[in-house]
Protein backbone atom coordinates (compact mmCIF):
# COMPACT_ATOMS: atom_id res chain seq x y z
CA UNK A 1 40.13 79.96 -192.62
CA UNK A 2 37.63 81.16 -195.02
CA UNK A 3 38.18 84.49 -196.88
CA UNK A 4 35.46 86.44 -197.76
CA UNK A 5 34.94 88.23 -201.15
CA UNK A 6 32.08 90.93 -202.24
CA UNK A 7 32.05 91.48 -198.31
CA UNK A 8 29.06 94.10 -198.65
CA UNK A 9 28.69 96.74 -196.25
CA UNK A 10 30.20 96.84 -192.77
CA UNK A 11 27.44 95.91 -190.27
CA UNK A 12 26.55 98.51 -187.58
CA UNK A 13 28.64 98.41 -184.34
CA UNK A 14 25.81 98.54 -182.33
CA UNK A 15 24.40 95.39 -183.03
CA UNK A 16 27.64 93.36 -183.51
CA UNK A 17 30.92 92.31 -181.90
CA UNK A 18 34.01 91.83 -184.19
CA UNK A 19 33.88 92.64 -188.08
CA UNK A 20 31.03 91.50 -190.24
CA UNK A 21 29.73 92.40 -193.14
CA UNK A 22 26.05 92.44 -194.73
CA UNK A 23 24.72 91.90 -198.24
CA UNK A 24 20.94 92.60 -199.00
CA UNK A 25 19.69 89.75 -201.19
CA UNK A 26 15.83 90.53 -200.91
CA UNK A 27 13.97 93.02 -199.44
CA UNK A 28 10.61 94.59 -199.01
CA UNK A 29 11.11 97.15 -201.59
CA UNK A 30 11.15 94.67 -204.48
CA UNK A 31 7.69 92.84 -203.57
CA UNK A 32 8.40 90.29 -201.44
CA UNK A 33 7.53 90.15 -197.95
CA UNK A 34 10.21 89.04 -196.83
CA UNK A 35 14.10 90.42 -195.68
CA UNK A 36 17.01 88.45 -196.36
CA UNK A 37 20.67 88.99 -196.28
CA UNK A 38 24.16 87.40 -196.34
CA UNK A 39 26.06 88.00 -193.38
CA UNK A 40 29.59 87.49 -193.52
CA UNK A 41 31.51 86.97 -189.99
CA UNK A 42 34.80 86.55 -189.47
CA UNK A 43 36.10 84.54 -186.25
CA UNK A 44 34.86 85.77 -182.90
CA UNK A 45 32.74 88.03 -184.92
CA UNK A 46 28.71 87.44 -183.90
CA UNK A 47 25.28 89.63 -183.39
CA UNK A 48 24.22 91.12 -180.11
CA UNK A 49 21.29 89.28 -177.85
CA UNK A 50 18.02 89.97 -179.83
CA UNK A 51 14.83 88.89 -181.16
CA UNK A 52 12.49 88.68 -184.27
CA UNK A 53 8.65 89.06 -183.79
CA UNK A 54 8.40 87.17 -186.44
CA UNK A 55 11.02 84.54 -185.73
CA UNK A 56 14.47 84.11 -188.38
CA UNK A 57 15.63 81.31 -190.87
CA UNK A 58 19.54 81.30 -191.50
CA UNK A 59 21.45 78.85 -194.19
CA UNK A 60 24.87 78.10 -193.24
CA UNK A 61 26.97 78.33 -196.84
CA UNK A 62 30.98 78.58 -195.61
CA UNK A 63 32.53 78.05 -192.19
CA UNK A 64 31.75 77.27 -188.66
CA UNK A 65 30.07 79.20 -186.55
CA UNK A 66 27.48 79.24 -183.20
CA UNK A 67 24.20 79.88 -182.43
CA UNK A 68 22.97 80.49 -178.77
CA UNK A 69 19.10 80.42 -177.63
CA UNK A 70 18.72 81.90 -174.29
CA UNK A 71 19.06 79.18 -171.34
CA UNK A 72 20.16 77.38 -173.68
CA UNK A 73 24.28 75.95 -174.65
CA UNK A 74 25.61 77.06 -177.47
CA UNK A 75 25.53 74.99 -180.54
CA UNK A 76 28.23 74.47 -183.36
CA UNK A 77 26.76 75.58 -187.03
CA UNK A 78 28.52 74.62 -190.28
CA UNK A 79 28.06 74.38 -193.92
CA UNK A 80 24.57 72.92 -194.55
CA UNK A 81 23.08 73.71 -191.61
CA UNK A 82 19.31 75.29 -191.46
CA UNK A 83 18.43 77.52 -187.57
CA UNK A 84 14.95 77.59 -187.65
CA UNK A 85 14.74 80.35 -184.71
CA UNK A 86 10.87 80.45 -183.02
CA UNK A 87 9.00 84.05 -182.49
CA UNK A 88 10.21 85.84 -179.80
CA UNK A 89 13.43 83.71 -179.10
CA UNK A 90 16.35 85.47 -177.65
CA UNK A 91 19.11 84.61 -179.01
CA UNK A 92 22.55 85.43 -180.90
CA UNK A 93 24.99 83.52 -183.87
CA UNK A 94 28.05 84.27 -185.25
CA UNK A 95 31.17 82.87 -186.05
CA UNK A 96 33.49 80.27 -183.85
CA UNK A 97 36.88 81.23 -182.10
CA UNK A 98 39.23 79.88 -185.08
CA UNK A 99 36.90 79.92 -188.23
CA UNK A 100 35.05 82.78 -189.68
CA UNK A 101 31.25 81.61 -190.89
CA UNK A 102 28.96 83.28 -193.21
CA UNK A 103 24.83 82.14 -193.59
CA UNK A 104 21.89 83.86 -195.23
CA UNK A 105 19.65 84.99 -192.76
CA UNK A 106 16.00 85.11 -193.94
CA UNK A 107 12.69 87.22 -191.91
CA UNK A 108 9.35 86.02 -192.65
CA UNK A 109 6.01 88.51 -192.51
CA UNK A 110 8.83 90.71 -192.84
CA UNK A 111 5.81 93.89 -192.39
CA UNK A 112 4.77 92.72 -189.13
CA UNK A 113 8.13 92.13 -188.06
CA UNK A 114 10.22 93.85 -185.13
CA UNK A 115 13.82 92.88 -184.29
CA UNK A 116 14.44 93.74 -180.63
CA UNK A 117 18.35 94.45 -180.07
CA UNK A 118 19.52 93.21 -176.65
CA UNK A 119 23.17 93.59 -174.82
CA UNK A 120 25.96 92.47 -176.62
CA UNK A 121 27.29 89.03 -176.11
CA UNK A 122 29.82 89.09 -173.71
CA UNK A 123 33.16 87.31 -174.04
CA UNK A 124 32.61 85.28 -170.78
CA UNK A 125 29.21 84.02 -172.57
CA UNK A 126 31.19 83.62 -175.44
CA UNK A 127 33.70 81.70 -174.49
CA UNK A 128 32.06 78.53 -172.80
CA UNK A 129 31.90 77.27 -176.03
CA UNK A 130 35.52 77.11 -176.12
CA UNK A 131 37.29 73.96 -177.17
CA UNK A 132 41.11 73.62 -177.49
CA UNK A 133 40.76 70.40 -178.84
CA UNK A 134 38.59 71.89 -181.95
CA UNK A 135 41.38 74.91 -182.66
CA UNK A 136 41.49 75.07 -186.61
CA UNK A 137 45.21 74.40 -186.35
CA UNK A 138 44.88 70.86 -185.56
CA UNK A 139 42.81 70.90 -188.92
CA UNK A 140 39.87 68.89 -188.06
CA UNK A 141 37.35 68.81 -190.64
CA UNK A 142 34.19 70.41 -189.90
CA UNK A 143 32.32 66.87 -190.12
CA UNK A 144 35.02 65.23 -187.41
CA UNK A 145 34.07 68.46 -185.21
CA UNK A 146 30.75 67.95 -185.36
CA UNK A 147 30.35 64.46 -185.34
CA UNK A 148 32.39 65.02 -182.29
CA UNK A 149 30.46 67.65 -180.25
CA UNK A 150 27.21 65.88 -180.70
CA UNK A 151 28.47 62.99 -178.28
CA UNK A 152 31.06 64.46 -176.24
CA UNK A 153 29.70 68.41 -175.94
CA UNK A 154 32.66 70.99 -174.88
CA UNK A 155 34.96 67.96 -173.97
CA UNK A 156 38.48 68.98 -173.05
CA UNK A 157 41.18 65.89 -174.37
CA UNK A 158 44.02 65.41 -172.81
CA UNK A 159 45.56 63.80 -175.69
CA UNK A 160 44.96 66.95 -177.85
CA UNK A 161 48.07 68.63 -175.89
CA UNK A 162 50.26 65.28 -175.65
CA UNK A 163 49.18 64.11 -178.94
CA UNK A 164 48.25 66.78 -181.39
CA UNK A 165 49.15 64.68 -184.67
CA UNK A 166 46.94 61.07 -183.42
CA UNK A 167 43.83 63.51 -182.42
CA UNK A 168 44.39 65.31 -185.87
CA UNK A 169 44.47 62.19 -187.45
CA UNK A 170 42.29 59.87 -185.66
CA UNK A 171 39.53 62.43 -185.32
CA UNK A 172 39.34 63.11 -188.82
CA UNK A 173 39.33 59.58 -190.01
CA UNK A 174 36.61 58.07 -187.32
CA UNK A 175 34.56 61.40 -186.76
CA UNK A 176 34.34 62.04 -190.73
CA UNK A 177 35.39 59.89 -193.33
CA UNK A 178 34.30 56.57 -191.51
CA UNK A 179 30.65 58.01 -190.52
CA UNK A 180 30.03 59.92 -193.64
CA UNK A 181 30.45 56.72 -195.40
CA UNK A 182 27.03 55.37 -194.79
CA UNK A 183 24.06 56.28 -193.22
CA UNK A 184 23.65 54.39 -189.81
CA UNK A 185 21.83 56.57 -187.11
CA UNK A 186 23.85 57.59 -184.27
CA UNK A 187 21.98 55.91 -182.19
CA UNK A 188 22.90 52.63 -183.66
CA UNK A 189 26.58 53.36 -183.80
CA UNK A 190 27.04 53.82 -180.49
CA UNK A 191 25.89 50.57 -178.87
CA UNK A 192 27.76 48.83 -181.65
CA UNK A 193 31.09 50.42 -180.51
CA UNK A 194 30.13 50.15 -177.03
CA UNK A 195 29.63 46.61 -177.98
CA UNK A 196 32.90 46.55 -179.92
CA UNK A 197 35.16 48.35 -176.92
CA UNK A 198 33.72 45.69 -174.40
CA UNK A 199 35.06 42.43 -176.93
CA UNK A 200 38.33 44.78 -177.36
CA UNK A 201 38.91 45.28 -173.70
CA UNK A 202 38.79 48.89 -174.18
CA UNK A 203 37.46 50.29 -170.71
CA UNK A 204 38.32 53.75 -171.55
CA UNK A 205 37.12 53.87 -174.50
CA UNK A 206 33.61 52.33 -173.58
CA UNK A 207 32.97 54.78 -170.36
CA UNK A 208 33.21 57.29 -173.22
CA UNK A 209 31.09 55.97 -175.38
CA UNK A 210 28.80 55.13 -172.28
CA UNK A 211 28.88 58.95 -171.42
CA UNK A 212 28.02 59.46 -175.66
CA UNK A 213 25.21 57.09 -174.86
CA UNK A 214 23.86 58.97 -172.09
CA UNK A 215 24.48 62.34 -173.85
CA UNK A 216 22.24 61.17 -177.52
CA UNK A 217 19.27 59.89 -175.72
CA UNK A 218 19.99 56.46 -175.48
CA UNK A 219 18.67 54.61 -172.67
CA UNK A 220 19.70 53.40 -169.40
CA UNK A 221 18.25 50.09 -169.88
CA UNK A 222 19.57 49.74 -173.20
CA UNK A 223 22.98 50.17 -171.86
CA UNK A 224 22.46 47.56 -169.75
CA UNK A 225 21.32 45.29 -172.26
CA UNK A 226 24.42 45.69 -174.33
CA UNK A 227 26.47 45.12 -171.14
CA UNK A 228 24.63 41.68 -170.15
CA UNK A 229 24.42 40.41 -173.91
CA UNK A 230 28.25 40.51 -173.40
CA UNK A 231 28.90 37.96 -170.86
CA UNK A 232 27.70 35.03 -172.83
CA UNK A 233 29.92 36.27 -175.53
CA UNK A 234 32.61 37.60 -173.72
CA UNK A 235 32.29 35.88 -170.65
CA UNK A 236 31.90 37.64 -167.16
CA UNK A 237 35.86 37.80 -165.97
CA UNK A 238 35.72 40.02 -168.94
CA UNK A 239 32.74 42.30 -168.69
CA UNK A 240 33.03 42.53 -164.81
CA UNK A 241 34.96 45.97 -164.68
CA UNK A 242 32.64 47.40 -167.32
CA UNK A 243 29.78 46.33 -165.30
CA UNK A 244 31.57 49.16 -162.16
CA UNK A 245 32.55 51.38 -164.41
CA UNK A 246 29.04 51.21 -166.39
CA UNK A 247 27.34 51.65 -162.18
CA UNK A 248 29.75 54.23 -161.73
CA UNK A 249 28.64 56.30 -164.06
CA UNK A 250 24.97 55.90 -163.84
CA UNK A 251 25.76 57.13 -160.13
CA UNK A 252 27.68 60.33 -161.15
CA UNK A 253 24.00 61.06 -163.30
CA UNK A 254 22.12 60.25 -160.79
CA UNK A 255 20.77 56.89 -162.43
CA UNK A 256 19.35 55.06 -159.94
CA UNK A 257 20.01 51.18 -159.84
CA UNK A 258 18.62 48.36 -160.30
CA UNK A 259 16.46 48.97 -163.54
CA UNK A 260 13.40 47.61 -163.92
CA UNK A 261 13.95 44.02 -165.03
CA UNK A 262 13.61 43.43 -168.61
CA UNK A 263 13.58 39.71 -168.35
CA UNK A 264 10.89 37.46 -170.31
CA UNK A 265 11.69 33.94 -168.60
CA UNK A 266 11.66 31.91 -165.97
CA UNK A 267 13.96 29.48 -164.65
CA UNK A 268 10.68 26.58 -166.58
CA UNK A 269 10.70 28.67 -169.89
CA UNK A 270 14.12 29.79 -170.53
CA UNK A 271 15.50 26.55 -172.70
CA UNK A 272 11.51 26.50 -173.98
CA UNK A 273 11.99 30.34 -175.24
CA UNK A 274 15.17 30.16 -175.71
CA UNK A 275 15.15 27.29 -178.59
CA UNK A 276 12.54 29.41 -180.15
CA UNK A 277 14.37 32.36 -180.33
CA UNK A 278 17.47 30.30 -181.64
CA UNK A 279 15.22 29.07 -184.76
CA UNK A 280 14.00 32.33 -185.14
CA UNK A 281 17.50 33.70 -185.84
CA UNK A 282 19.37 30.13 -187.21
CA UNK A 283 16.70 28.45 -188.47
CA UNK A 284 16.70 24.33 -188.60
CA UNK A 285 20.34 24.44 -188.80
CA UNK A 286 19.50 24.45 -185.09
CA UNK A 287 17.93 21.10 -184.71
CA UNK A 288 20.93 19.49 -186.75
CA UNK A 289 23.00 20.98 -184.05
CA UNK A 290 21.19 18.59 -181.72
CA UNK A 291 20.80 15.65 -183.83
CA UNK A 292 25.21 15.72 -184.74
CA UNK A 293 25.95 16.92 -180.80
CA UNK A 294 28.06 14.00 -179.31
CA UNK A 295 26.40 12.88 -176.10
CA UNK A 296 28.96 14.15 -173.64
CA UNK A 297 28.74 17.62 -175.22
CA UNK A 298 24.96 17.65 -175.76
CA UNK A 299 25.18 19.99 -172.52
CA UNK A 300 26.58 22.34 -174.32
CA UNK A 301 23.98 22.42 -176.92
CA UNK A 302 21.39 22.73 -174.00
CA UNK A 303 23.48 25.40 -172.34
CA UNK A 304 23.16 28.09 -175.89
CA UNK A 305 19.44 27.57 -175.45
CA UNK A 306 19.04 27.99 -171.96
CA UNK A 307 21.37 30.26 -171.18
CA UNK A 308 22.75 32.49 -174.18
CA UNK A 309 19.66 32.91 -176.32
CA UNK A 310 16.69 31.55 -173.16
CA UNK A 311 18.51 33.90 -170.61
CA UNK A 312 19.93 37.20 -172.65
CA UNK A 313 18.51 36.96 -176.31
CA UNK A 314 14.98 37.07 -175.21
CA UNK A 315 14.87 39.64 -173.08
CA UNK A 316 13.49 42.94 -173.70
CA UNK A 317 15.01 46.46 -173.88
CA UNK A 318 16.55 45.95 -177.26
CA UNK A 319 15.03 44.30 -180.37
CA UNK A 320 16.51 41.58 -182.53
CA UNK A 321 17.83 42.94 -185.17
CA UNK A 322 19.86 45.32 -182.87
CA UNK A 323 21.17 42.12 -180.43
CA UNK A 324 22.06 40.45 -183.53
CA UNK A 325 24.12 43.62 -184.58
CA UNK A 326 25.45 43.75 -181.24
CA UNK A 327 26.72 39.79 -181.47
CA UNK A 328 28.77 40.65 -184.25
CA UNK A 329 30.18 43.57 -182.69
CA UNK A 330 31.51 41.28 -179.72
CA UNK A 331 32.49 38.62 -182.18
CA UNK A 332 34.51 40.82 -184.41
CA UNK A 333 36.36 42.78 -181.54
CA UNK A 334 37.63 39.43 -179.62
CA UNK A 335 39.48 37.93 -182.87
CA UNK A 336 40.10 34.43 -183.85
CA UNK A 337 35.68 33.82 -183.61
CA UNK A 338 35.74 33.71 -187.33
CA UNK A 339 33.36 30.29 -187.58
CA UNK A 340 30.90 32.39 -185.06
CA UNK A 341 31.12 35.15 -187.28
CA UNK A 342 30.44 33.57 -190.13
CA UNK A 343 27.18 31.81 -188.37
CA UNK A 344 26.15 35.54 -187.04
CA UNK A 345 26.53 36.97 -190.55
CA UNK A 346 23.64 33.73 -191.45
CA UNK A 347 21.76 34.94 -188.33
CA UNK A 348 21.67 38.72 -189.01
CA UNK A 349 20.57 38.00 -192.55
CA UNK A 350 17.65 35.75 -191.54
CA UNK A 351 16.39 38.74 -188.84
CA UNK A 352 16.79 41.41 -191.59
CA UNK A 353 20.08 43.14 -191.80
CA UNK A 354 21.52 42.37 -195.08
CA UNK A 355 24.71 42.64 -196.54
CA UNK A 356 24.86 46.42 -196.83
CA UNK A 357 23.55 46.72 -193.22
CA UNK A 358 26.81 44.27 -192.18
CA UNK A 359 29.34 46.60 -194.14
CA UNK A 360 28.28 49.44 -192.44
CA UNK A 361 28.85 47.64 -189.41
CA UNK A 362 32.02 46.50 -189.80
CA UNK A 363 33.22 49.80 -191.49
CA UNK A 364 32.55 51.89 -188.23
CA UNK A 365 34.34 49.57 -186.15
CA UNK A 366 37.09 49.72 -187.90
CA UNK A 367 38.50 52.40 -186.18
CA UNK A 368 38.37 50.75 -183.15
CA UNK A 369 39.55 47.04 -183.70
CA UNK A 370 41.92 47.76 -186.61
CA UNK A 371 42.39 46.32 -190.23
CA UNK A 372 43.40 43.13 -189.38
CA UNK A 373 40.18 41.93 -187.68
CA UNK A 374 37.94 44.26 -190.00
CA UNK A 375 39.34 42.22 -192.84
CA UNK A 376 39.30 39.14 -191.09
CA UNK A 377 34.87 40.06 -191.00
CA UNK A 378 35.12 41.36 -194.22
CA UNK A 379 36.50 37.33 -195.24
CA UNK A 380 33.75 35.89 -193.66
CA UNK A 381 30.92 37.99 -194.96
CA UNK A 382 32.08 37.31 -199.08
CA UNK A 383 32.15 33.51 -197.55
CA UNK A 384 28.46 33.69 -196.49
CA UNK A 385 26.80 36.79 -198.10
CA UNK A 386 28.79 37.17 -201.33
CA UNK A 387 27.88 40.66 -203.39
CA UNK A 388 25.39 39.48 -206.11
């Protein structure tokens, strides 16, 4: 836990639960319109209800703390962090249950300012933040704890209390050091684990990263779309008990099903539009398919136009790039694909996701299908896209 030095003067009871201390950085008196002050907090330490006339900027510099708007769920505040708090706002910050936090907390137009002190925050309002799975003894970084809230907010695991060391360990590896490492959006990460735990077999896993999915903004539809790119890949034996489980949670949000169809063909079009979107992503390599294809396995050829790329590829609800992403994702979770692998590594370059792009990829899944398959991917990708 952080310890505080040059604490500053003991702020006044009235306005605060727990011990915290203030220390005046600017004020009025020296020219500046503004008022601004480092607040020190240790844990359960935080401000009463209140509100600025002029609204309230606070910097995060040490710990982890909370901020609360009213009606709204607390969020988790660390290190880095910027609150910009409206006018008017109602609303209260301080530090978490197991960490103390301390931020700079700056008041614009500080001479038409008013700060209206409310009720004190209550320990029932408090504690719905509460988290065991987040207690500081575990020591989860405060990366892994965010990274962790944003998709999964107050989640309780089970495994926290059966299996303190694998959370401590597991948490800290996937929810920090593996997403710090690049700069993928969340967004993007998501589908390509859901992706990833459908090629693994990993139902559990996926209905929580469907729930993530739900809980970031991503789409309904573009669930979906990950979910039916699968079956060509994985085949539908496979993806049939993610396709409940997927229904089955759209019903507990109140998701209503079917979609709206995002398909582009017809049952005329589909090996038309599908060949097109094959060339688009393999280029002629395509047409030498067809021109080596024995005859008694031309069907087969016909059947990847029609079907994989004329049926799924083409639809909308996701763009190319992203189902080309997604491919690999299936790919590298089933094992022993590496000759795909190496043709989707080919086929993501030509739509635009280079070699960087492709690390990044396989580096977040490695959490979830191991080393031996990440370095299986990471084989293929020197074979075809080899660092310059």
């Amino acid at each position: 836990m952080t310890t505080f030095t040059e604490k500053g003067t003991a702020a006044p009871i009235a306005y605060f639960t727990g011990t915290v201390w203030v220390n005046m950085n600017v004020t009025p008196q020296e020219g500046y319109n503004i008022n601004m002050g480092t607040v020190s907090f240790e844990k359960l330490a935080r401000t009463n209800w209140h509100s600025h006339t002029s609204g309230q900027i606070l910097f995060v510099i040490e710990g982890i703390g909370y901020y609360q708007e009213l009606g709204k769920p607390i969020q988790l505040i660390q290190k880095g962090d910027v609150i910009k708090i409206p006018k008017n706002i109602s609303h209260w910050h301080g530090a978490s249950h197991n960490s103390s936090m301390r931020h700079i907390a700056l008041v614009p137009e500080f001479d038409k300012d008013t700060t209206d002190w409310l009720q004190a925050v209550s320990d029932e309002e408090y504690n719905t933040f509460k988290n065991p799975v987040y207690e500081v003894e575990n020591r989860l970084s405060p990366f892994a704890i965010m990274n962790h809230e944003q998709l999964w907010p107050n989640r309780i695991s089970k495994l926290k209390e059966t299996d303190p060391d694998l959370i401590e360990i597991f948490d800290n590896f996937a929810f920090d050091e593996v997403i710090t490492h690049d700069t993928m959006d969340t967004k993007t990460r998501v589908l390509l684990i859901m992706a990833s735990s459908i090629g693994s077999q990993g139902l559990s896993v996926y209905k929580m990263y469907v729930s993530a999915a739900l809980n970031i903004g991503i789409t309904p539809i573009e669930i979906k779309e990950v979910l039916y790119q699968s079956v060509p890949y994985v085949g539908i034996s496979k993806v049939m008990d993610f396709i409940n489980a997927t229904n089955e949670i759209f019903g507990e949000r109140n998701i209503s099903l079917p979609l709206a169809s995002q398909s582009t063909t017809t049952p005329k079009t589909r090996m038309e539009k599908g060949l097109v979107k094959q060339k688009e992503i393999f280029g002629d390599i395509i047409d030498n398919m067809y021109k080596n294809s024995p005859k008694d396995l031309l069907h087969i050829q016909e059947y990847l136009s029609a079907n994989c790329f004329g049926d799924y590829i083409t639809r909308n609800g996701l763009d190319l790039k992203t189902r080309e992403l997604l491919t690999l994702s299936f790919l590298i979770s089933l094992g022993g694909t590496e000759s795909q692998i190496k043709g989707h590594i080919l086929g993501n370059s030509n739509v635009g996701n280079d070699r960087q792009t492709l690390i990044n990829l396989i580096t977040q899944l490695l959490p979830y299908v191991g080393y031996p398959r990440t370095l299986n991917a990471i084989q293929c990708l020197n074979e075809v896209l080899p660092l310059k």
